[in-house]
C-alpha atoms as a PDB file:
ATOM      1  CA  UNK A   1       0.000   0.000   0.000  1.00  0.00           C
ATOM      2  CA  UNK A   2       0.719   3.604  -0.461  1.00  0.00           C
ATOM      3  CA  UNK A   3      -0.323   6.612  -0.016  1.00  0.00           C
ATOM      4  CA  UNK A   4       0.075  10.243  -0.189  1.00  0.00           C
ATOM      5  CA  UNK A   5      -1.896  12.725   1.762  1.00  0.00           C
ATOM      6  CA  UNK A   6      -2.457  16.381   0.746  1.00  0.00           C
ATOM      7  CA  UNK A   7      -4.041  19.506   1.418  1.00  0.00           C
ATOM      8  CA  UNK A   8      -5.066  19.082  -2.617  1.00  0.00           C
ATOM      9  CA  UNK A   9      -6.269  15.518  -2.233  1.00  0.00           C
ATOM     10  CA  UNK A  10      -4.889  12.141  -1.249  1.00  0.00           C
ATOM     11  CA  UNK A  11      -3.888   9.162  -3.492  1.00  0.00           C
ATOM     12  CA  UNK A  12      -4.029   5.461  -2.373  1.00  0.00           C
ATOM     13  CA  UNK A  13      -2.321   2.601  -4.531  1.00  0.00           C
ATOM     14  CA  UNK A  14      -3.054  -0.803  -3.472  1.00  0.00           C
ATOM     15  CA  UNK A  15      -1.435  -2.675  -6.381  1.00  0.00           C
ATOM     16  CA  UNK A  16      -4.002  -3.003  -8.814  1.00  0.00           C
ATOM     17  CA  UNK A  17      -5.988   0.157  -8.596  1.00  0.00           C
ATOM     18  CA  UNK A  18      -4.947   3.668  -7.691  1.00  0.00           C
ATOM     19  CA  UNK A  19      -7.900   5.816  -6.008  1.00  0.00           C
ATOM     20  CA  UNK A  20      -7.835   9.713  -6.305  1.00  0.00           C
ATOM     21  CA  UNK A  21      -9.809  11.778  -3.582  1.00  0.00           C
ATOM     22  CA  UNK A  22      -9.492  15.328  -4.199  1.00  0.00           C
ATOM     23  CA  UNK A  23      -8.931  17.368  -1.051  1.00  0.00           C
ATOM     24  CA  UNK A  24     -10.976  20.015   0.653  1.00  0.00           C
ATOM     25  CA  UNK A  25      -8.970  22.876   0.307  1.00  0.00           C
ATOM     26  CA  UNK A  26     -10.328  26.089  -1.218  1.00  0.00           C
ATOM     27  CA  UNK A  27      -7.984  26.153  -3.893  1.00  0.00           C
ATOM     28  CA  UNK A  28      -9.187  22.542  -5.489  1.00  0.00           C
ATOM     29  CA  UNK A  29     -10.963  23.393  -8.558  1.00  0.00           C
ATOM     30  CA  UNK A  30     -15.067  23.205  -8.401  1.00  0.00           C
ATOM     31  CA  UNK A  31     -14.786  20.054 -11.525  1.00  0.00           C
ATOM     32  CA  UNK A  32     -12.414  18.086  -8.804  1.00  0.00           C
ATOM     33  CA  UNK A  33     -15.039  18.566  -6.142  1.00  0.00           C
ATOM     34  CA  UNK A  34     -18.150  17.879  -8.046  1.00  0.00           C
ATOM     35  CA  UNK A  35     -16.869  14.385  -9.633  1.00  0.00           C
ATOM     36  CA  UNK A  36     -15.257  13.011  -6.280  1.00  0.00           C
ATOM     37  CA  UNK A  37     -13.562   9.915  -5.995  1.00  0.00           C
ATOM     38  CA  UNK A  38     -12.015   8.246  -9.084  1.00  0.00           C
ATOM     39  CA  UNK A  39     -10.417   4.760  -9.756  1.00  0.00           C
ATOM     40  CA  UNK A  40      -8.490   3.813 -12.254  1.00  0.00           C
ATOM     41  CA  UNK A  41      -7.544   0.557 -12.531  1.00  0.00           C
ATOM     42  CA  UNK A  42      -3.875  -0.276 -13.939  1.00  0.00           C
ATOM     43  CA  UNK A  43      -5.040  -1.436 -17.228  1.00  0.00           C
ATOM     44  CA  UNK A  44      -6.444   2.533 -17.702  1.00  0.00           C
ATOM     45  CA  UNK A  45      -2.595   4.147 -17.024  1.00  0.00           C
ATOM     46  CA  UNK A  46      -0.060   4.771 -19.902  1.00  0.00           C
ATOM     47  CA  UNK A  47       2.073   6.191 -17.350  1.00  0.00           C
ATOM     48  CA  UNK A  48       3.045   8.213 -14.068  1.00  0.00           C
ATOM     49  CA  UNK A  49       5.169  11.049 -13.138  1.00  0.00           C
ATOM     50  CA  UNK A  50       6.268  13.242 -10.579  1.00  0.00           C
ATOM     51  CA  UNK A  51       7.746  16.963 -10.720  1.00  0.00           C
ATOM     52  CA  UNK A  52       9.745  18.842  -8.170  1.00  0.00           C
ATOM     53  CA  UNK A  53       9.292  22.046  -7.931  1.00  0.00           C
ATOM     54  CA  UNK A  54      11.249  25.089  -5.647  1.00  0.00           C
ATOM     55  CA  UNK A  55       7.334  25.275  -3.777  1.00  0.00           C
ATOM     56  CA  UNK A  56       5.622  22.347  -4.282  1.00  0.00           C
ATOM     57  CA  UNK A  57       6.273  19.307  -6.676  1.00  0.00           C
ATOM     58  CA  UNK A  58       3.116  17.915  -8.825  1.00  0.00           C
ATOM     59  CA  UNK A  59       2.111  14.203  -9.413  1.00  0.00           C
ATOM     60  CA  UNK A  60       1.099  13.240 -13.084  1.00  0.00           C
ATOM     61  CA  UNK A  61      -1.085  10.766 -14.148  1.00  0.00           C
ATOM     62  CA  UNK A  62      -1.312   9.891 -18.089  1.00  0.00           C
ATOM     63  CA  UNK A  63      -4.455   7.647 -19.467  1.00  0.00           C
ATOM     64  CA  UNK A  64      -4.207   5.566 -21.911  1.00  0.00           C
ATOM     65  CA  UNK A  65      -6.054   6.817 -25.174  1.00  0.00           C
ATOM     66  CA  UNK A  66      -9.491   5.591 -25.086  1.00  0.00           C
ATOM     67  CA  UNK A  67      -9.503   4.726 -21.470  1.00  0.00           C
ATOM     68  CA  UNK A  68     -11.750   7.847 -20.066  1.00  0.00           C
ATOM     69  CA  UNK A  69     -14.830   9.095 -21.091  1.00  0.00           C
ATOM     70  CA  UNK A  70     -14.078  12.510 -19.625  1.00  0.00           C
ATOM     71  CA  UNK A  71     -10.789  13.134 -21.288  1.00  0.00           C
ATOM     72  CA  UNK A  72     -12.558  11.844 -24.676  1.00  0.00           C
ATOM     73  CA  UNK A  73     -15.008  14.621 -24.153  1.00  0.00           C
ATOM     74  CA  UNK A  74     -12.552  17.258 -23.073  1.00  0.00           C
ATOM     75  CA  UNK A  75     -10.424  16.887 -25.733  1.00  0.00           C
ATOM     76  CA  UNK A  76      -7.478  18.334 -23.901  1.00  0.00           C
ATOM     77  CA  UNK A  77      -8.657  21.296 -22.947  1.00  0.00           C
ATOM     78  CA  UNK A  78      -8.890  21.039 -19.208  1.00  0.00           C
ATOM     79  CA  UNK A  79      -6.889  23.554 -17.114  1.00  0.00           C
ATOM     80  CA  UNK A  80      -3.985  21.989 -14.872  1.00  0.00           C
ATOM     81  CA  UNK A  81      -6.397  23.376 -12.012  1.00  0.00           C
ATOM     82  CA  UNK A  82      -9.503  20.994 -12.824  1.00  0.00           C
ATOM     83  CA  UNK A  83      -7.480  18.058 -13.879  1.00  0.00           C
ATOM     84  CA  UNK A  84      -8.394  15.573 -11.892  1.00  0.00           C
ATOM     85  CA  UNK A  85      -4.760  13.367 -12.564  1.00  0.00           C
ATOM     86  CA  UNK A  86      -2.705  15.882 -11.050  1.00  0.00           C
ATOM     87  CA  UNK A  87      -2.136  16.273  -7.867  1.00  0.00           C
ATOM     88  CA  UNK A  88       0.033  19.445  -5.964  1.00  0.00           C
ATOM     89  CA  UNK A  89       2.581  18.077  -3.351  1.00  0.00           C
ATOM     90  CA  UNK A  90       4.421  19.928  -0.920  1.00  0.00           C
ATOM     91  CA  UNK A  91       7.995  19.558  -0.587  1.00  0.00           C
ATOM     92  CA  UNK A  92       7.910  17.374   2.931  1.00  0.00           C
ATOM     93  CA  UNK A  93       6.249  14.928   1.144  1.00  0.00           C
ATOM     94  CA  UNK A  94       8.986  14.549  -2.369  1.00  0.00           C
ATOM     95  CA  UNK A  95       9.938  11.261  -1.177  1.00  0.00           C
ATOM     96  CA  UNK A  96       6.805   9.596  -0.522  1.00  0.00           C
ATOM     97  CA  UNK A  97       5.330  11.219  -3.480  1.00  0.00           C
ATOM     98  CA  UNK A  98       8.543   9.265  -5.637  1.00  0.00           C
ATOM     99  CA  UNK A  99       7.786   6.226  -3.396  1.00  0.00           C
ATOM    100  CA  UNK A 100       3.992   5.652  -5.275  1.00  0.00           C
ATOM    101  CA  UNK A 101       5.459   6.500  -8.480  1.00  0.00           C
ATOM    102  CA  UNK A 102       7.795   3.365  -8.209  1.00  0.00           C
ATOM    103  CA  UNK A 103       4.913   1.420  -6.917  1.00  0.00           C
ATOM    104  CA  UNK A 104       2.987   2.272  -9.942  1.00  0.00           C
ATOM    105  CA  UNK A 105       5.271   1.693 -12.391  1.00  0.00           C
ATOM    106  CA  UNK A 106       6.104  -1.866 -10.772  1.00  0.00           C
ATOM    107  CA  UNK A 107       2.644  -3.118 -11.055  1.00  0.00           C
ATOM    108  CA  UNK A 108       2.060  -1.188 -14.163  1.00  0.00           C
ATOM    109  CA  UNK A 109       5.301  -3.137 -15.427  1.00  0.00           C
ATOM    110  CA  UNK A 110       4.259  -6.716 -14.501  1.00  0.00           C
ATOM    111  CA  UNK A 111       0.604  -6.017 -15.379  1.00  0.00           C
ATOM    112  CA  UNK A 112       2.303  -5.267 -18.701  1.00  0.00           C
ATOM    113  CA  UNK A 113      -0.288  -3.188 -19.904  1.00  0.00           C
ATOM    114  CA  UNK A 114      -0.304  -2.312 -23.463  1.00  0.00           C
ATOM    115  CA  UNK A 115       0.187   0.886 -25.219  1.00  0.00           C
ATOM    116  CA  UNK A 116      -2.306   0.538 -27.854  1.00  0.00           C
ATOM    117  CA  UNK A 117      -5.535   2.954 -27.365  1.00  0.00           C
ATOM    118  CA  UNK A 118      -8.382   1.720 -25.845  1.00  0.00           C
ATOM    119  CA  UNK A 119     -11.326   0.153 -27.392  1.00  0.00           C
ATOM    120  CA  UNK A 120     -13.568   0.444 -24.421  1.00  0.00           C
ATOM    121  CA  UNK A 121     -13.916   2.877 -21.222  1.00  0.00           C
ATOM    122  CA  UNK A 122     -12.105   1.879 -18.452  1.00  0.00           C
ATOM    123  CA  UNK A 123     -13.813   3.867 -16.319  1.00  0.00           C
ATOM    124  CA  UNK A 124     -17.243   4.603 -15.442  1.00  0.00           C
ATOM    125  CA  UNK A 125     -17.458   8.859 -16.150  1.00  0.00           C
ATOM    126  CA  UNK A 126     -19.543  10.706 -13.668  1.00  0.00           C
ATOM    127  CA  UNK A 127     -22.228   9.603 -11.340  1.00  0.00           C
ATOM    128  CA  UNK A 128     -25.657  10.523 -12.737  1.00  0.00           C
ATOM    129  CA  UNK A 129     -28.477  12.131 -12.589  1.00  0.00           C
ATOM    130  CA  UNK A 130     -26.398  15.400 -13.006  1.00  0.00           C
ATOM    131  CA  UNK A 131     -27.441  18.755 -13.641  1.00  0.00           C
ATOM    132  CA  UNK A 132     -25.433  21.936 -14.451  1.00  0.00           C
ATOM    133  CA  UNK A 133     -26.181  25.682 -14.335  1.00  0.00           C
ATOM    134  CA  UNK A 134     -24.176  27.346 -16.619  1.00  0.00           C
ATOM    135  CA  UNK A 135     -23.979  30.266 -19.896  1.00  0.00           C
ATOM    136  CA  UNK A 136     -27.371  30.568 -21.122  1.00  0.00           C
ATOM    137  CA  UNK A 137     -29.388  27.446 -19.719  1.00  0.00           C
ATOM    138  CA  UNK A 138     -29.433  24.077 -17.350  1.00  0.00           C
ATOM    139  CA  UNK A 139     -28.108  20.823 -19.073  1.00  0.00           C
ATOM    140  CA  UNK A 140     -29.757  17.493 -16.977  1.00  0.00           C
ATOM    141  CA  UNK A 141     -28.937  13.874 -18.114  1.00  0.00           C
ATOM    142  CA  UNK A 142     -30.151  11.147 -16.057  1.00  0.00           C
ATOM    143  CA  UNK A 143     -28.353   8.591 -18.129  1.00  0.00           C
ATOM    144  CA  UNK A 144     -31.383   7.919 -20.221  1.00  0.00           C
ATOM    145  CA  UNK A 145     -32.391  11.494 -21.418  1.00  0.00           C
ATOM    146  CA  UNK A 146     -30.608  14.924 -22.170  1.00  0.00           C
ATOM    147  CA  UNK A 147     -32.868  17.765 -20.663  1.00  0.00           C
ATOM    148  CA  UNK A 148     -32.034  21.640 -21.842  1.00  0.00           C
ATOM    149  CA  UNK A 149     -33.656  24.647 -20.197  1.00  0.00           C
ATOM    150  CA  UNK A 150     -33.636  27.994 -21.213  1.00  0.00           C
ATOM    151  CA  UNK A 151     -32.710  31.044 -18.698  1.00  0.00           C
ATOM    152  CA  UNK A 152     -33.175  34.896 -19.234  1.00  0.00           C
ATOM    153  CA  UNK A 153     -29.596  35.354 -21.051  1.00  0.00           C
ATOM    154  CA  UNK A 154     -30.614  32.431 -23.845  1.00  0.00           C
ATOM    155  CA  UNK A 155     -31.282  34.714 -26.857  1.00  0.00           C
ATOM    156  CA  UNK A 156     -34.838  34.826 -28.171  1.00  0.00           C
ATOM    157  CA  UNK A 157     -34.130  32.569 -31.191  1.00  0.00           C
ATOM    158  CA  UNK A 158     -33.273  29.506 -29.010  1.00  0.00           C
ATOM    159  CA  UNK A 159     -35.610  30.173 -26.420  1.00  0.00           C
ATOM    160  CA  UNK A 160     -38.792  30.666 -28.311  1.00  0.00           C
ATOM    161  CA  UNK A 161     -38.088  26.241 -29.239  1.00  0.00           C
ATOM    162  CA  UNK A 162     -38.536  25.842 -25.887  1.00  0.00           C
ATOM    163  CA  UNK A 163     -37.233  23.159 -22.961  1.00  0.00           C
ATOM    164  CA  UNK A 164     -35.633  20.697 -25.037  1.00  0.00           C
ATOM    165  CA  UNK A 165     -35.650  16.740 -23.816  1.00  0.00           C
ATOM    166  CA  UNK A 166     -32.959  14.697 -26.010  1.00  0.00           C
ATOM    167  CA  UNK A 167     -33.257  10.755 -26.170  1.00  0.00           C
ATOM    168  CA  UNK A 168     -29.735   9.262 -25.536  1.00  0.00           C
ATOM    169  CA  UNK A 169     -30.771   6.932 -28.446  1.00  0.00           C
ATOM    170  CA  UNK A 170     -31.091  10.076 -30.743  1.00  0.00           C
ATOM    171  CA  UNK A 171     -27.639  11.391 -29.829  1.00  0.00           C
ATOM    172  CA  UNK A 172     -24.627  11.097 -32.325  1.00  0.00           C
ATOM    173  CA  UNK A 173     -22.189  13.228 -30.424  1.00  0.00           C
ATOM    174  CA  UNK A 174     -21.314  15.325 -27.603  1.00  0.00           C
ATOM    175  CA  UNK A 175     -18.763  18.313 -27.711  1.00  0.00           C
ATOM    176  CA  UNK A 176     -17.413  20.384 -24.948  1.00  0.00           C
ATOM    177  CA  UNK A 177     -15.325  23.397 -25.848  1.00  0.00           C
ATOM    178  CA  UNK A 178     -14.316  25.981 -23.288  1.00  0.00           C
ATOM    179  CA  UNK A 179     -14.324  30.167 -23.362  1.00  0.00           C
ATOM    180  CA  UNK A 180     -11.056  31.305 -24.873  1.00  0.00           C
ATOM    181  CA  UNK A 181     -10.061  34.423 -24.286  1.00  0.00           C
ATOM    182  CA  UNK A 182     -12.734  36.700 -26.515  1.00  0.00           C
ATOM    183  CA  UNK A 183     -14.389  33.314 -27.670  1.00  0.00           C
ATOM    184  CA  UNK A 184     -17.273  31.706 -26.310  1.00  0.00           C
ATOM    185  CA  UNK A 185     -17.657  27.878 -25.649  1.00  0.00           C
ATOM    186  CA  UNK A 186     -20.505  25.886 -25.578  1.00  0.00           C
ATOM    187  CA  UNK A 187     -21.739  22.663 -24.992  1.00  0.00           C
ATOM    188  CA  UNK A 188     -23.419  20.861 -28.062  1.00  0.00           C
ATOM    189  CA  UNK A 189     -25.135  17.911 -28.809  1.00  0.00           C
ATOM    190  CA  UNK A 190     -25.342  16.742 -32.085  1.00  0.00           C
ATOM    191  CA  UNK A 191     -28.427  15.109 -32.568  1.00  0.00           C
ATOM    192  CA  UNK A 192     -29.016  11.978 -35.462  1.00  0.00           C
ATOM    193  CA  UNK A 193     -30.267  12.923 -38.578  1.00  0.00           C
ATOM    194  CA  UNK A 194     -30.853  16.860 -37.351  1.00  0.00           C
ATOM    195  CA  UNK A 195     -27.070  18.244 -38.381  1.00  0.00           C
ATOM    196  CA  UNK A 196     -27.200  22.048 -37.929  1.00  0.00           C
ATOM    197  CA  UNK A 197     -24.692  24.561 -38.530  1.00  0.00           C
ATOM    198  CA  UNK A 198     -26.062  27.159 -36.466  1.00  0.00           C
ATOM    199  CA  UNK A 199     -23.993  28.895 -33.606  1.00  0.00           C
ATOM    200  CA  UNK A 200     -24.145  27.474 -30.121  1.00  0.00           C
ATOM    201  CA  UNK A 201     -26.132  31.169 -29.284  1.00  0.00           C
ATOM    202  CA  UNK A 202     -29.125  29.828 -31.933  1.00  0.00           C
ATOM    203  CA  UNK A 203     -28.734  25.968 -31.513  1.00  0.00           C
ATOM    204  CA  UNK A 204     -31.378  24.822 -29.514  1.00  0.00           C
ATOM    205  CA  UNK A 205     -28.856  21.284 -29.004  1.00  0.00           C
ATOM    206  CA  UNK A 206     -26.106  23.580 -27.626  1.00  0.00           C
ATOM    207  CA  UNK A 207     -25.473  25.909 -23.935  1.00  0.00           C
ATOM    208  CA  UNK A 208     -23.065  28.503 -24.916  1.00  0.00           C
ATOM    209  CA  UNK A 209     -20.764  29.301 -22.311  1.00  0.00           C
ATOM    210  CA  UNK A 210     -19.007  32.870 -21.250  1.00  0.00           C
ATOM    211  CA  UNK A 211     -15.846  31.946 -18.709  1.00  0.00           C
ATOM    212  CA  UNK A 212     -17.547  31.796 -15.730  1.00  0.00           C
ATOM    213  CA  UNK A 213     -17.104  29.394 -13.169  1.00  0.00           C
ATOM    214  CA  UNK A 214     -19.526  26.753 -13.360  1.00  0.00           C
ATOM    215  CA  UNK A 215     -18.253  26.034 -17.211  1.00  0.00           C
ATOM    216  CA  UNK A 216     -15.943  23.417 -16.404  1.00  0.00           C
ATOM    217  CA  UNK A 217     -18.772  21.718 -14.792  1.00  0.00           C
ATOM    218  CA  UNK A 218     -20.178  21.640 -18.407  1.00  0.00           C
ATOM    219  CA  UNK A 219     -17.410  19.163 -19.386  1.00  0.00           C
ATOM    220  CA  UNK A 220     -18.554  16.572 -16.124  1.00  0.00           C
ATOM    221  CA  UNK A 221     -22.231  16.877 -18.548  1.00  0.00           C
ATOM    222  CA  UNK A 222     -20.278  15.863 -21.817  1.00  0.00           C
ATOM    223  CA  UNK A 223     -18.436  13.247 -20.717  1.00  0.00           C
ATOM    224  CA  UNK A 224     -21.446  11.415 -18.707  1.00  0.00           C
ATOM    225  CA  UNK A 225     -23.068  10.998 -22.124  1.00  0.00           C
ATOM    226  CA  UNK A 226     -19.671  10.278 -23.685  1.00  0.00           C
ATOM    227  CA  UNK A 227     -19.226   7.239 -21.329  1.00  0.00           C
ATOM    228  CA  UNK A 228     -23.327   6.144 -22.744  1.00  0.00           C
ATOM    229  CA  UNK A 229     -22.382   6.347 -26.683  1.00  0.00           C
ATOM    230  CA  UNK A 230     -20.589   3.866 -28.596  1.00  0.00           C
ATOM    231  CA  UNK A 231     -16.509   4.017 -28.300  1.00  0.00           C
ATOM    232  CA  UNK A 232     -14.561   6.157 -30.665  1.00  0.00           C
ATOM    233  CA  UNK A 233     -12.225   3.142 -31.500  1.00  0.00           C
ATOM    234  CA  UNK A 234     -14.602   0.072 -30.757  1.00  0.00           C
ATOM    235  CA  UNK A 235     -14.658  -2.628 -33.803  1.00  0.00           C
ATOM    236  CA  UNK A 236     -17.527  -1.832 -36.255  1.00  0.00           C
ATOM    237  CA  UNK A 237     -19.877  -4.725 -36.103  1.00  0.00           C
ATOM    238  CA  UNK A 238     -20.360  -6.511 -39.634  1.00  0.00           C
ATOM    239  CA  UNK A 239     -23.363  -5.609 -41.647  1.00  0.00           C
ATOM    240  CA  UNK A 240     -26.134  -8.188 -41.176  1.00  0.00           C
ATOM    241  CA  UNK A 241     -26.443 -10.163 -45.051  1.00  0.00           C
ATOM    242  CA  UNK A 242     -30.041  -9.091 -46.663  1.00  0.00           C
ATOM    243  CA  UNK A 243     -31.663 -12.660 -47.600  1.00  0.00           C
ATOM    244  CA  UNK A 244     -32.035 -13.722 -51.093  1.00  0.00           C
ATOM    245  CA  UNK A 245     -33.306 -16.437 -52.977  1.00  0.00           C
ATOM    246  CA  UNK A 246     -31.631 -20.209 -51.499  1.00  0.00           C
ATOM    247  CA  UNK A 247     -29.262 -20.055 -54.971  1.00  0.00           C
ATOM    248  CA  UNK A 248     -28.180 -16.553 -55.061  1.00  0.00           C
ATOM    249  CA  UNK A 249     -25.679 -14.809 -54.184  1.00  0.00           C
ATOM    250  CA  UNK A 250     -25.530 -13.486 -50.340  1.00  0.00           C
ATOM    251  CA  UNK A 251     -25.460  -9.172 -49.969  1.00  0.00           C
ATOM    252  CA  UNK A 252     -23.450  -7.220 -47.057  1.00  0.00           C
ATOM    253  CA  UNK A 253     -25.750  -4.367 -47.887  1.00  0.00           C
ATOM    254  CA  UNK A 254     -26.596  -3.054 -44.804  1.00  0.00           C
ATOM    255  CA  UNK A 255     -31.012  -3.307 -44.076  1.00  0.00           C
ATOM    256  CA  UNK A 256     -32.207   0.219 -44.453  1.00  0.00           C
ATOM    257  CA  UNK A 257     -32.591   2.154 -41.057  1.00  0.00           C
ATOM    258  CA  UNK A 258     -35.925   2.732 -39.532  1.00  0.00           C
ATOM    259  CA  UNK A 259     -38.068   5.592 -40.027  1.00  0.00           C
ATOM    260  CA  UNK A 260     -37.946   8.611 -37.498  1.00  0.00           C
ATOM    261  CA  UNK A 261     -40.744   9.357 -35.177  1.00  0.00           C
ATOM    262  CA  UNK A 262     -42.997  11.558 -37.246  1.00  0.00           C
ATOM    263  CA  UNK A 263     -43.627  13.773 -34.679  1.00  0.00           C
ATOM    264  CA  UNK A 264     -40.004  14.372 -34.107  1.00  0.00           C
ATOM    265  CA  UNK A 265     -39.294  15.253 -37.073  1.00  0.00           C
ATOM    266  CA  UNK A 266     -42.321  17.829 -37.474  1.00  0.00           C
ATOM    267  CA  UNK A 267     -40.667  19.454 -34.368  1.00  0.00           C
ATOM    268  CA  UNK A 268     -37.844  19.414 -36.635  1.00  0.00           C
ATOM    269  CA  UNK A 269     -39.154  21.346 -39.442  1.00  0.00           C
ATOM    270  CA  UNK A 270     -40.823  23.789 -36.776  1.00  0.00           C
ATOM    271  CA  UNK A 271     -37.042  24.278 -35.725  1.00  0.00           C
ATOM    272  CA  UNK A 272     -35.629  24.719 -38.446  1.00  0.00           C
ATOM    273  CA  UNK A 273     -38.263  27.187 -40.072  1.00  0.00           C
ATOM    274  CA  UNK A 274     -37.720  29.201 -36.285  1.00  0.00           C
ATOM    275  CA  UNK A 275     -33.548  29.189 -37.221  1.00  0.00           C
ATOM    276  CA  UNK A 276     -34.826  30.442 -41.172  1.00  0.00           C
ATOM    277  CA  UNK A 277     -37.180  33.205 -40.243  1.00  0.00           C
ATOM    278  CA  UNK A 278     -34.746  34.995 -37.606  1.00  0.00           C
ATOM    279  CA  UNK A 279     -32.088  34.508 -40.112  1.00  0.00           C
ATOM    280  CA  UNK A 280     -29.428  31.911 -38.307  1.00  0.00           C
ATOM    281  CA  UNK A 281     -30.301  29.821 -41.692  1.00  0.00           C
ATOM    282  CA  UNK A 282     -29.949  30.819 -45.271  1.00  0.00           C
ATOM    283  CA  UNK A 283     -32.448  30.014 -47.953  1.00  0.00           C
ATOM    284  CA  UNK A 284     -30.249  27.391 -49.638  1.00  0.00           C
ATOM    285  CA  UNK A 285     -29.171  26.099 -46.346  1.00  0.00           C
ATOM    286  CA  UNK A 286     -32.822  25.982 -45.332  1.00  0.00           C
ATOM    287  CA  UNK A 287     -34.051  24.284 -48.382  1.00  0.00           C
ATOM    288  CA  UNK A 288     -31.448  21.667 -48.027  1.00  0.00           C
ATOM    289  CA  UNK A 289     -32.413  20.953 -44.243  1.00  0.00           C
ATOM    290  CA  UNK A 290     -36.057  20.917 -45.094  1.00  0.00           C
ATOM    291  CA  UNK A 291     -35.463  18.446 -48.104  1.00  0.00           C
ATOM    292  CA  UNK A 292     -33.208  16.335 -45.767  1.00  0.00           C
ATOM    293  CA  UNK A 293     -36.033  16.102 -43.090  1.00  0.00           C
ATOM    294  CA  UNK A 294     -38.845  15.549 -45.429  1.00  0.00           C
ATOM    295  CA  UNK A 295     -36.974  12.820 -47.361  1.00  0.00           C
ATOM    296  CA  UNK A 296     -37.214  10.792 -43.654  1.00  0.00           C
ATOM    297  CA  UNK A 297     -41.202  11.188 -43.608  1.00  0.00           C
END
């Protein structure tokens, strides 16, 4: 066993599974606090490291590719802050902080874990139901349906569609992408069969996002429904053969999808005429849409 306790949080290594708690501490980050405890088995780590610094020292965790639903959905873009595989260590604790490296890398060397990306979470993503006040509306997912609600900053456009309540089944894609300096970010689901190209302040799938505070808690959102949809790099099943006559030839033409709901896609057309009249969509880009949705009927 080892262990490091400190005023940022406290890992525990037991040889097979290393267990992050962040700490209590007003300066760990609101993301940290909000998803609690992690564990990540050893299969999940490409590899540890620790940094001394002149003040304090930091501990570095590195996933393999694949292996977490929240770094899929963050993309990189999470400050050192609201990391949740870093750890800040004070410099009366260097040695035991160098001690659980070498633990880590023992087990993580016998385990012999392979450096090929993932083709399946290793870990779990956040706890849900989860809800998140942030930019221009409230994001809910209670790992069965996306809820969006509107608040007095959403502008009119968006609004005016109403509460929106997303079927995990009728999600493609989830992106997170935090303020930037002068840029916005936003939170955006990109829903089957419905592409838009409107901006996060007019997409009635999207929560734009201004800097504040809570927007990190956006990502925590993103990656719950990550962790739901299929894996980035899982093997693509084989298309099911259509059935022809006993001496023919056999087809790997995949059967023809489904038809939408009908009445989801008339609230489609009463979206996309909203996005057309206040001017988000062109004509030609509005024709096309239309066409696209009727062609499903």
């Amino acid at each position: 066993m080892a262990e490091i306790i400190q005023r940022d949080g406290t890992w525990t290594f037991d040889g097979e599974t290393l267990r992050l708690v962040p700490g209590h501490d007003k300066s760990v980050s609101l993301l940290r606090k909000t998803l609690g405890e992690l564990a990540i088995p050893v299969g999940a780590l490409a590899g540890i490291a620790f940094e001394q610094g002149k003040k304090s020292g930091r501990l570095r965790l590195r996933l393999r590719d694949g292996a977490d639903p929240l770094l899929q959905a963050a993309g990189g873009q999470l400050t050192d802050a609201a990391d949740p595989y870093q750890l800040v260590v004070e410099p009366d604790r260097y040695g035991v902080a160098e001690y659980l490296v070498d633990e880590v890398r023992n087990a993580h060397l016998i385990e012999q874990v392979p450096a090929a990306p993932c083709t399946a979470y290793l870990l779990a993503g956040p706890a849900v139901p989860l809800s998140v006040s942030a930019g221009d509306g409230t994001v809910s997912f209670d790992g069965e349906r996306v809820r969006l609600e509107w608040n007095w900053k959403t502008e009119d456009a968006k609004s005016a569609s109403g509460t929106r309540s997303l079927a995990l089944a009728d999600v493609a894609a989830v992106e997170w992408q935090p303020a930037v300096g002068l840029e916005n970010g936003y939170l955006r689901f990109t829903v089957k069969n419905a592409p838009t190209k409107a901006p996060p302040k007019y997409d009635p799938n999207s929560v734009e996002l201004w800097g504040f505070k809570k927007d990190p808690l956006m990502a925590l959102v993103a990656a719950a429904v990550q962790a739901r949809l299929p894996h980035p790099s899982a093997p693509v099943p084989p298309a099911a053969p259509v059935d022809t006559p006993p001496d023919g030839p056999k087809s790997l033409t995949p059967a023809p999808a489904p038809a939408d709901d009908h009445d989801a896609l008339l609230r489609r057309l009463r979206e996309l005429g909203e996005l057309h009249r206040s001017g988000i969509l062109t004509d030609e880009e509005f024709a096309a849409a239309k066409q696209a949705v009727l062609r499903r009927m």
